[in-house]
Protein backbone atom coordinates (compact mmCIF):
# COMPACT_ATOMS: atom_id res chain seq x y z
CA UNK A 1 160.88 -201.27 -124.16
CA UNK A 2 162.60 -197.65 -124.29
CA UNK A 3 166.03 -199.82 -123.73
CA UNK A 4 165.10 -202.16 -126.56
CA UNK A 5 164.21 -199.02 -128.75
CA UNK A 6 167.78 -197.48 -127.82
CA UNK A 7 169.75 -200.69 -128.49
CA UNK A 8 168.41 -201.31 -131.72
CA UNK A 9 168.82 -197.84 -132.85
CA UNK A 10 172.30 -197.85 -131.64
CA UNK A 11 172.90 -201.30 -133.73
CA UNK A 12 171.40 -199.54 -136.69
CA UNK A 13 173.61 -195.84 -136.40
CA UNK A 14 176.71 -198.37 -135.90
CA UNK A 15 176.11 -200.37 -139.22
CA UNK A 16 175.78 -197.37 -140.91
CA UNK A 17 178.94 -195.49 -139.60
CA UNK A 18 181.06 -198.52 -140.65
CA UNK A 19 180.15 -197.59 -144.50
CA UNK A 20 182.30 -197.03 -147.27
CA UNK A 21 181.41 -194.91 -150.13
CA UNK A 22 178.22 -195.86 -152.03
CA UNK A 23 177.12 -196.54 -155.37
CA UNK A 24 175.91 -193.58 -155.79
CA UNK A 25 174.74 -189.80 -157.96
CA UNK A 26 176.73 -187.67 -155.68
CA UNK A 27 175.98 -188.93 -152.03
CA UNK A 28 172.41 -189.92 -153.05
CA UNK A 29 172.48 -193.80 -153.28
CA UNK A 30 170.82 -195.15 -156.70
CA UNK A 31 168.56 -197.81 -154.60
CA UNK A 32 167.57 -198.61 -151.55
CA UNK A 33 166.96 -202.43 -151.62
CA UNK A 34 168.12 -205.10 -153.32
CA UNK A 35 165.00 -204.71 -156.57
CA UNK A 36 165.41 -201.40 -157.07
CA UNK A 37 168.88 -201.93 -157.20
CA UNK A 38 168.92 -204.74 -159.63
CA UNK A 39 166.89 -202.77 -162.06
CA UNK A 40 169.36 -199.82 -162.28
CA UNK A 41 167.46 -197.57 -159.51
CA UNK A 42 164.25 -197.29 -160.89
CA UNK A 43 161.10 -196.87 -158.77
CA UNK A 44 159.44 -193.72 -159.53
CA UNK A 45 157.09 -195.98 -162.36
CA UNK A 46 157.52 -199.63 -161.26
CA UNK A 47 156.60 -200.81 -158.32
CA UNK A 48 159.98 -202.19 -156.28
CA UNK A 49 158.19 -203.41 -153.39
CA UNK A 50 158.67 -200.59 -149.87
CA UNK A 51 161.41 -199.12 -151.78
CA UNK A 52 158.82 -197.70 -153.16
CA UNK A 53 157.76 -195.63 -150.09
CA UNK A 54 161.13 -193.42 -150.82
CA UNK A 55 161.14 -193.48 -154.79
CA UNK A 56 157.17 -192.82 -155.63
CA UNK A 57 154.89 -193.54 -152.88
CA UNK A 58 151.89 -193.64 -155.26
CA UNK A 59 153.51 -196.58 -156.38
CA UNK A 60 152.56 -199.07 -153.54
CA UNK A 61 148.63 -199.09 -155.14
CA UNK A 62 150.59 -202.08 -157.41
CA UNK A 63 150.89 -204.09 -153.51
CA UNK A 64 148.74 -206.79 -152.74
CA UNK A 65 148.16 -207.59 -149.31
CA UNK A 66 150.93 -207.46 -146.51
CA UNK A 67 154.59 -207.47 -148.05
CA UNK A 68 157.32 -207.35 -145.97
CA UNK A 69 161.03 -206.05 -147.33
CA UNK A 70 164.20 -206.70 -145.31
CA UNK A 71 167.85 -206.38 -146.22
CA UNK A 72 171.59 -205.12 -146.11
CA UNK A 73 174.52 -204.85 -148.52
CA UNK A 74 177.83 -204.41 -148.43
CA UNK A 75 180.10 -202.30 -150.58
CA UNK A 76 184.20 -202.76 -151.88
CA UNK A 77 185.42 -199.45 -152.76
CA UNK A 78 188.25 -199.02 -154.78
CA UNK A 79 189.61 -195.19 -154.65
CA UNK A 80 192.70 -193.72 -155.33
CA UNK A 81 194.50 -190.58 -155.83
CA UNK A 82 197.98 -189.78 -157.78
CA UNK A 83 199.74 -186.59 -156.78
CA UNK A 84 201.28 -184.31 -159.69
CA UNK A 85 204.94 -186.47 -159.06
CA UNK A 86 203.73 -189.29 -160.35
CA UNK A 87 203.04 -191.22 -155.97
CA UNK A 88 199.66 -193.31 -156.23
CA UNK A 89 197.90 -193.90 -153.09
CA UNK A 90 194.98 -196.47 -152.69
CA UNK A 91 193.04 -196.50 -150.09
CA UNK A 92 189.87 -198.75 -150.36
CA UNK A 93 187.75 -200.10 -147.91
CA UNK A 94 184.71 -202.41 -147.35
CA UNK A 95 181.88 -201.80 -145.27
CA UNK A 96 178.38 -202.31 -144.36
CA UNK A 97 175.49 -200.48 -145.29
CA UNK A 98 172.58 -199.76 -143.06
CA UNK A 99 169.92 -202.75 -143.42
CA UNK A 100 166.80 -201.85 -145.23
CA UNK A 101 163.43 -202.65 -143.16
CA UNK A 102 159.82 -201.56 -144.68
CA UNK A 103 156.25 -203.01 -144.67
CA UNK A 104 153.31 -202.31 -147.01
CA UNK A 105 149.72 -203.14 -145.62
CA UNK A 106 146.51 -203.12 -147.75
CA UNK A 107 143.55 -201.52 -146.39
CA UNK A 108 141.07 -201.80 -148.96
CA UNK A 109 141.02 -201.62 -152.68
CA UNK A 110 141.90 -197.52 -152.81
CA UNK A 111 143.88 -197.06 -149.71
CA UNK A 112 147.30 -198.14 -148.77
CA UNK A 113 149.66 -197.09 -146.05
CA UNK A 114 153.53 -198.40 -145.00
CA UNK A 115 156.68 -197.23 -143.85
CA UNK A 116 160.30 -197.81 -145.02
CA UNK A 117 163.63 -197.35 -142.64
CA UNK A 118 166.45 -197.24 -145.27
CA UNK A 119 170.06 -195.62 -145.57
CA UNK A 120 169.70 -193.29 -149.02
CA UNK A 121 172.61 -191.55 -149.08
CA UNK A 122 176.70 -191.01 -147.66
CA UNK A 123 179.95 -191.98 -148.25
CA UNK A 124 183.64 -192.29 -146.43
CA UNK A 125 186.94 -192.37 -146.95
CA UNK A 126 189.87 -194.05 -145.28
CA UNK A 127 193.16 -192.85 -145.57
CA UNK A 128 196.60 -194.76 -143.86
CA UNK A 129 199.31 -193.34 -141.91
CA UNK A 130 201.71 -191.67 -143.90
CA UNK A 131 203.30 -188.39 -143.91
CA UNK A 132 203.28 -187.98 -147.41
CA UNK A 133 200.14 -187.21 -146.66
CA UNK A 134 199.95 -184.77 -144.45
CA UNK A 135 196.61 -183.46 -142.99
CA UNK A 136 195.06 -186.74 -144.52
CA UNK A 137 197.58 -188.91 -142.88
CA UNK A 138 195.45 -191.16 -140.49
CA UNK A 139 192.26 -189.42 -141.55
CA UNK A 140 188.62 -191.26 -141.67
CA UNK A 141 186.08 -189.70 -142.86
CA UNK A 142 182.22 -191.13 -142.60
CA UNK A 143 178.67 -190.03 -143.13
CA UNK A 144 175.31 -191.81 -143.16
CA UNK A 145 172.10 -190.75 -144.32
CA UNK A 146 168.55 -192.61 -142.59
CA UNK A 147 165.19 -191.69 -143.67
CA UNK A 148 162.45 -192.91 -142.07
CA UNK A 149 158.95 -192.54 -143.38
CA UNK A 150 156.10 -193.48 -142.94
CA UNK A 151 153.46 -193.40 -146.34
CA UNK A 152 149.64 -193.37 -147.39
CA UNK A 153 148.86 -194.01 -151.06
CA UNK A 154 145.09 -193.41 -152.40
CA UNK A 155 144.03 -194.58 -155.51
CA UNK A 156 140.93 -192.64 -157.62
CA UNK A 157 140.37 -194.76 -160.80
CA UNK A 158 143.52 -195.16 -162.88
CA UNK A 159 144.97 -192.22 -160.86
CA UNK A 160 147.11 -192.53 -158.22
CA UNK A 161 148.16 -190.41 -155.16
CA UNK A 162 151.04 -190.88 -152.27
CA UNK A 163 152.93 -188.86 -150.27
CA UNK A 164 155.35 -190.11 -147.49
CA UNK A 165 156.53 -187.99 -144.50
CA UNK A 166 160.16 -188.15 -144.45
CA UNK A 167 162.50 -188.19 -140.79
CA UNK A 168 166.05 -187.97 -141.86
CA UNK A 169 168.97 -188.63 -139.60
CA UNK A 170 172.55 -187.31 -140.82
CA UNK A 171 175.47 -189.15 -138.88
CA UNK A 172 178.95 -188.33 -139.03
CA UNK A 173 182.24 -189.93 -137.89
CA UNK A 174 185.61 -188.57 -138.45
CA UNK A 175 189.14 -189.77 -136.96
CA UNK A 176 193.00 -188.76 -137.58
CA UNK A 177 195.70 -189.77 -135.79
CA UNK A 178 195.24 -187.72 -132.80
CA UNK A 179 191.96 -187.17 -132.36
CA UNK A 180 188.36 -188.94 -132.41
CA UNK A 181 184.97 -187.00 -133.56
CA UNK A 182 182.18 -186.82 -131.00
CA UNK A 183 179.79 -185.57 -133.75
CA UNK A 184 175.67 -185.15 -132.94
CA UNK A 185 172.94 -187.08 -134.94
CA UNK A 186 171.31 -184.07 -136.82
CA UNK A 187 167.62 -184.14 -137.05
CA UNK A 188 165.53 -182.52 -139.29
CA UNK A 189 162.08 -183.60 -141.42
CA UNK A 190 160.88 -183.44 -145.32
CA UNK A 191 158.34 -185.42 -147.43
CA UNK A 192 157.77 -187.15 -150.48
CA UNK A 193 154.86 -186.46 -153.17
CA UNK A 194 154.30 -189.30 -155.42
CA UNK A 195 151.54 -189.21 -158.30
CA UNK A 196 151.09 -192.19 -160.87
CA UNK A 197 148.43 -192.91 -163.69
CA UNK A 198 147.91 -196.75 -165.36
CA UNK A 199 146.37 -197.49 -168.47
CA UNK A 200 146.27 -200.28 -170.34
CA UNK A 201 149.81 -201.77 -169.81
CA UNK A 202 151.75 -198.51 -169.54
CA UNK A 203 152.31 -196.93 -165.98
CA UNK A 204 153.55 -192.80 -166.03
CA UNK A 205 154.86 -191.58 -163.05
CA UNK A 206 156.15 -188.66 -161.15
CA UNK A 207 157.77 -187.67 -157.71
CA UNK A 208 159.24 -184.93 -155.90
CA UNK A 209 161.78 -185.27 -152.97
CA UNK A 210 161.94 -182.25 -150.22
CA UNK A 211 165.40 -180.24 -149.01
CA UNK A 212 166.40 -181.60 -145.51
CA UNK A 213 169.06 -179.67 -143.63
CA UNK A 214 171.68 -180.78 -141.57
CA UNK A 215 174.29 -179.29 -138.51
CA UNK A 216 176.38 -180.47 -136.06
CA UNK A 217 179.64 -179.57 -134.59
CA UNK A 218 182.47 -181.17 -133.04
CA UNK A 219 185.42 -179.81 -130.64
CA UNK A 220 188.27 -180.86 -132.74
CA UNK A 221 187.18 -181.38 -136.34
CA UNK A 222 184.26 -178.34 -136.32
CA UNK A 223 180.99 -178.15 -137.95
CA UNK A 224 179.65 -180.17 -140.14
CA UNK A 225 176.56 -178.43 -141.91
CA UNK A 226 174.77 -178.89 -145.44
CA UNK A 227 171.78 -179.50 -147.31
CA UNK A 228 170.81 -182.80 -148.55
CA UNK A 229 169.38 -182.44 -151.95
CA UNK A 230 165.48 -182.23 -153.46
CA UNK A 231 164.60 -184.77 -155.97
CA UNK A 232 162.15 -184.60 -158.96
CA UNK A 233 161.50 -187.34 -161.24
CA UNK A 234 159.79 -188.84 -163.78
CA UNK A 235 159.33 -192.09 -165.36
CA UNK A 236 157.50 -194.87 -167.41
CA UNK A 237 156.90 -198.16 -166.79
CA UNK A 238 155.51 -201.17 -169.43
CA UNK A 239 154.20 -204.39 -168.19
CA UNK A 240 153.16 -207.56 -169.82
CA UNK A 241 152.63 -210.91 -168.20
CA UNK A 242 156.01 -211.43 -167.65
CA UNK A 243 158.03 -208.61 -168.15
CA UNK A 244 158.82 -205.38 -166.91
CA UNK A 245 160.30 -202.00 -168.45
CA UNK A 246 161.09 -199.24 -166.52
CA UNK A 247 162.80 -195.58 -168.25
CA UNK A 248 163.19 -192.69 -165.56
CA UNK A 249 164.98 -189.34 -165.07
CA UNK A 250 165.71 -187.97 -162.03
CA UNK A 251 167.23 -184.02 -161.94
CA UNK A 252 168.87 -183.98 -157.74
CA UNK A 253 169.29 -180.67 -157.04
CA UNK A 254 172.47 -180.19 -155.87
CA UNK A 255 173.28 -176.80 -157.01
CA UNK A 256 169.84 -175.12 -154.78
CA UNK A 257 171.36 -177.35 -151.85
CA UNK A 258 174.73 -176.06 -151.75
CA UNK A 259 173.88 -172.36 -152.61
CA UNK A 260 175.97 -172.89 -156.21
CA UNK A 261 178.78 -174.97 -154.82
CA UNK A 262 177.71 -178.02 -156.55
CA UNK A 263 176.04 -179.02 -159.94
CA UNK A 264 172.67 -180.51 -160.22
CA UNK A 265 173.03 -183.86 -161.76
CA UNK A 266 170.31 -185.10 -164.60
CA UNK A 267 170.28 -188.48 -164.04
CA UNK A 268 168.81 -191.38 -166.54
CA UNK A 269 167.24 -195.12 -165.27
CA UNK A 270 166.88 -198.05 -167.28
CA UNK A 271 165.31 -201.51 -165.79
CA UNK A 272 164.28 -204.78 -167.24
CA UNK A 273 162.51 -207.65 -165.34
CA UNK A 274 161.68 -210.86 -166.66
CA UNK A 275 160.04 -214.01 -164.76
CA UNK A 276 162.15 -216.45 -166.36
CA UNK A 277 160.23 -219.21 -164.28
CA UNK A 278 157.48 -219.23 -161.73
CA UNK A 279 160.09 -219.23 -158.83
CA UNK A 280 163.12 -216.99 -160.42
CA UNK A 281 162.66 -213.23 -161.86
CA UNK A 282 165.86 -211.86 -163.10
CA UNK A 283 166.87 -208.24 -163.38
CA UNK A 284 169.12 -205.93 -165.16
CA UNK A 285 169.78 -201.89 -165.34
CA UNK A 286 171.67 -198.82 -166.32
CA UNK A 287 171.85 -195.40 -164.03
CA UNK A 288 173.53 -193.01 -165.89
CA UNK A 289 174.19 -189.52 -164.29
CA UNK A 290 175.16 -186.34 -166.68
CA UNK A 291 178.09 -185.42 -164.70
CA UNK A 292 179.59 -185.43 -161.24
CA UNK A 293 177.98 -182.52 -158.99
CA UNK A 294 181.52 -181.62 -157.50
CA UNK A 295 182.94 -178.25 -160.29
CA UNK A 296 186.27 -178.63 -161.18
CA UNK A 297 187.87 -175.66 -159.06
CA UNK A 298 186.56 -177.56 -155.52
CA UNK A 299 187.56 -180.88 -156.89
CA UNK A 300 191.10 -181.27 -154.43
CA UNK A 301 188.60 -180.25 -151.38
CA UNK A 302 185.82 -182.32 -152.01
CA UNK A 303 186.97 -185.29 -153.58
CA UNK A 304 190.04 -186.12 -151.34
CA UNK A 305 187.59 -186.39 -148.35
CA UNK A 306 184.43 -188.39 -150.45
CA UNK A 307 185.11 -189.83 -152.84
CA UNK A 308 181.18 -188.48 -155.23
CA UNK A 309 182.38 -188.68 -158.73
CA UNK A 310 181.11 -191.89 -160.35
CA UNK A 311 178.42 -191.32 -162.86
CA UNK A 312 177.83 -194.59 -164.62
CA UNK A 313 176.50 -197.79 -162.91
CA UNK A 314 175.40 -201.19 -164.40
CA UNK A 315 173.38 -203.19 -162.32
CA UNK A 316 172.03 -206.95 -162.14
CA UNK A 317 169.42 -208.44 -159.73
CA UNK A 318 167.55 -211.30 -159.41
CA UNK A 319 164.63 -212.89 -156.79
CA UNK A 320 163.73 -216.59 -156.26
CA UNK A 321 160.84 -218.12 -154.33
CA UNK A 322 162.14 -220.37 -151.40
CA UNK A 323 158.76 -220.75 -150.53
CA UNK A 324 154.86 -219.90 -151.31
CA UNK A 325 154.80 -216.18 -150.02
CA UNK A 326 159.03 -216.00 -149.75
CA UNK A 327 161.35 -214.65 -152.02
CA UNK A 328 165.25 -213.96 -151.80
CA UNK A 329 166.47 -211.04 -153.17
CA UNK A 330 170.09 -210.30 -154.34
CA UNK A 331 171.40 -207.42 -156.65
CA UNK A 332 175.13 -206.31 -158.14
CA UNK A 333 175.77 -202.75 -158.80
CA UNK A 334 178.97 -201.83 -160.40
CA UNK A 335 180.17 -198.23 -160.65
CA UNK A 336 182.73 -197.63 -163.60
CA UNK A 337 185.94 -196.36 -163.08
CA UNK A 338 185.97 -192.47 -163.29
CA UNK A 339 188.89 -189.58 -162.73
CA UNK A 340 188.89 -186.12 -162.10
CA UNK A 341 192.07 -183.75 -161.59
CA UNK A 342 192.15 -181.00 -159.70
CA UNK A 343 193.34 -177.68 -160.00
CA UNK A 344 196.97 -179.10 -157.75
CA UNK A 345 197.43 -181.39 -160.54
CA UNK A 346 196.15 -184.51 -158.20
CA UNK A 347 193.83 -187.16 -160.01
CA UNK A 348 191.25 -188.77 -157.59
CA UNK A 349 190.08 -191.90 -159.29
CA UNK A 350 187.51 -194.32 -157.92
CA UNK A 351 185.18 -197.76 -158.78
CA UNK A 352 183.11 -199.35 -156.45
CA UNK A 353 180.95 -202.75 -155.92
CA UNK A 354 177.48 -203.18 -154.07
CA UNK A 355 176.44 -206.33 -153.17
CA UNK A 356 172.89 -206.13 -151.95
CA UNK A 357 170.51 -209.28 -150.52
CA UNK A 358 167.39 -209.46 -148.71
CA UNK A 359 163.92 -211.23 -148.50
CA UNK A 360 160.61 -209.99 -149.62
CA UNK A 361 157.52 -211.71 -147.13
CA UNK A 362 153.85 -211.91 -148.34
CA UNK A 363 151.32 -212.60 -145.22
């Protein structure tokens, strides 16, 4: 069994390591699985199945008996980056992100307990071989964020209570043309405190998202230490028989995580749903972020390694019943071009594409 246990872990760290950079606010990915996703990265007031574990835990009281979430997406990058003499480099990739795997299980009518494995946050860049270059000639850059938590949810009348107990697992991966990284997995362990209130149709809805800290060091290419950012949130959700409205903000708090280096990001959800039949529900959604955390006099360091600056994302999802108790799910996120110049002159623009599918079991 302890063999099995290392295998699939060591499937699971390699998916992730093969990523490209996200849709995502900064590192922080918008959505986990493919309905939160669709709906623009809502969560914190709609229930979006065990995605709901990591956006408000409070939120898996809306569950009805077992549910089972499983998944994987895969993202086309598109970045670029033109130096002050007019030379454009491109150097987008696709990869794979890490699958998402979670299960929900009702215990009675006021208690409810599940756990989620998902990737929530990273990014890479790949650069080729070419002295104009220089020190990025060669270079690949990767990191991969895994939280796994397990959840309890309580319910007292219309009120709501759920808080999730967060293991987080930073991986990093970096290459040139001489040398290969030999980086750790840092460790290290947060939670998540969910609260939610219904009445009538109308569901309000608030979470908060711990600091987690990461370190590890390699031989050639050093350490490689930060602080992956807290999250508070708030949101409202509307529900009639077959629709669903979702409005959230989010404030990530980049700038208490990277002791002023970065900006803290204000970031604004929208999400529609709407059973069109009994077997299909489609989805649609906005994520709109403020700005990008990285300030304009570390733009050349940061954004020539990770490419972090998209702010605005449109999204589209949709599920449809194969069966009685099985649904497909399948979402499209698409980040809008954005550009930032640094203070060498050098314009870092970037777009990216998440494709997202998986399959939501009821037992």
């Amino acid at each position: 069994m302890k063999m099995t246990n290392t295998i699939i872990m060591s499937s699971i760290i390699s998916s992730l390591c093969a990523t490209s950079a996200f849709a995502t606010n900064g590192s922080e990915l918008i959505g986990y699985g493919a309905k939160s996703r669709g709906m623009g990265g809502i969560g914190i007031a709609t229930f979006v199945g065990t995605d709901a574990i990591l956006k408000n835990p409070a939120m898996l009281m809306d569950n009805t008996g077992n549910q089972l979430n499983i998944g994987n997406s895969v993202m086309i990058s598109m970045p670029e980056k033109t130096t002050p003499d007019g030379s454009t480099y491109e150097y987008g990739t696709v990869g794979y992100t890490l699958p998402n795997i979670g299960y929900i299980h009702n215990i009675n009518d006021t208690l409810v307990v599940g756990i989620d494995l998902a990737a929530t946050g990273g990014g890479a860049i790949s650069y080729d071989t070419d002295p104009a270059l220089g020190q990025l000639s060669g270079m690949n850059s990767k990191m991969g964020v895994i939280d796994i938590a397990p959840a309890i949810a309580y319910k007292m009348g219309n009120f709501s209570l759920g808080l999730a107990a967060i293991y987080t697992m930073v991986m990093i991966d970096a290459e040139n043309n001489a040398f290969t990284s030999d980086y750790a997995i840092s460790t290290d362990t947060g939670f998540l405190l969910g609260l939610s209130y219904k009445f009538d149709q109308l569901t309000l809805g608030f979470s908060y998202k711990s600091e987690r800290d990461y370190d590890t060091t390699d031989a050639n290419f050093g350490q490689k230490k930060g602080t992956l950012p807290s999250h508070r949130g708030i949101g409202i959700g509307y529900t009639s028989k077959n629709t669903h409205l979702g409005f959230e903000v989010q404030n990530i708090g980049w700038d208490d995580a990277s002791n002023g280096a970065f900006s803290n990001q204000l970031v604004v959800m929208l999400g529609v749903s709407q059973e069109y039949t009994e077997e299909l529900t489609l989805r649609a959604g906005l994520n709109y972020a403020d700005n990008s955390p990285v300030p304009d006099d570390i733009v050349d360091q940061t954004l020539s390694v990770q490419p972090l600056h998209v702010t605005t994302h449109l999204t589209t999802g949709l599920s449809y019943d194969i069966a009685k108790d099985i649904a497909l799910d399948g979402a499209a996120t698409y980040a809008l071009p954005e550009s930032r110049t640094g203070t060498s002159g050098t314009t870092y623009k970037t777009s990216q594409i998440l494709l997202s599918l998986g399959a939501t079991i009821k037992f």
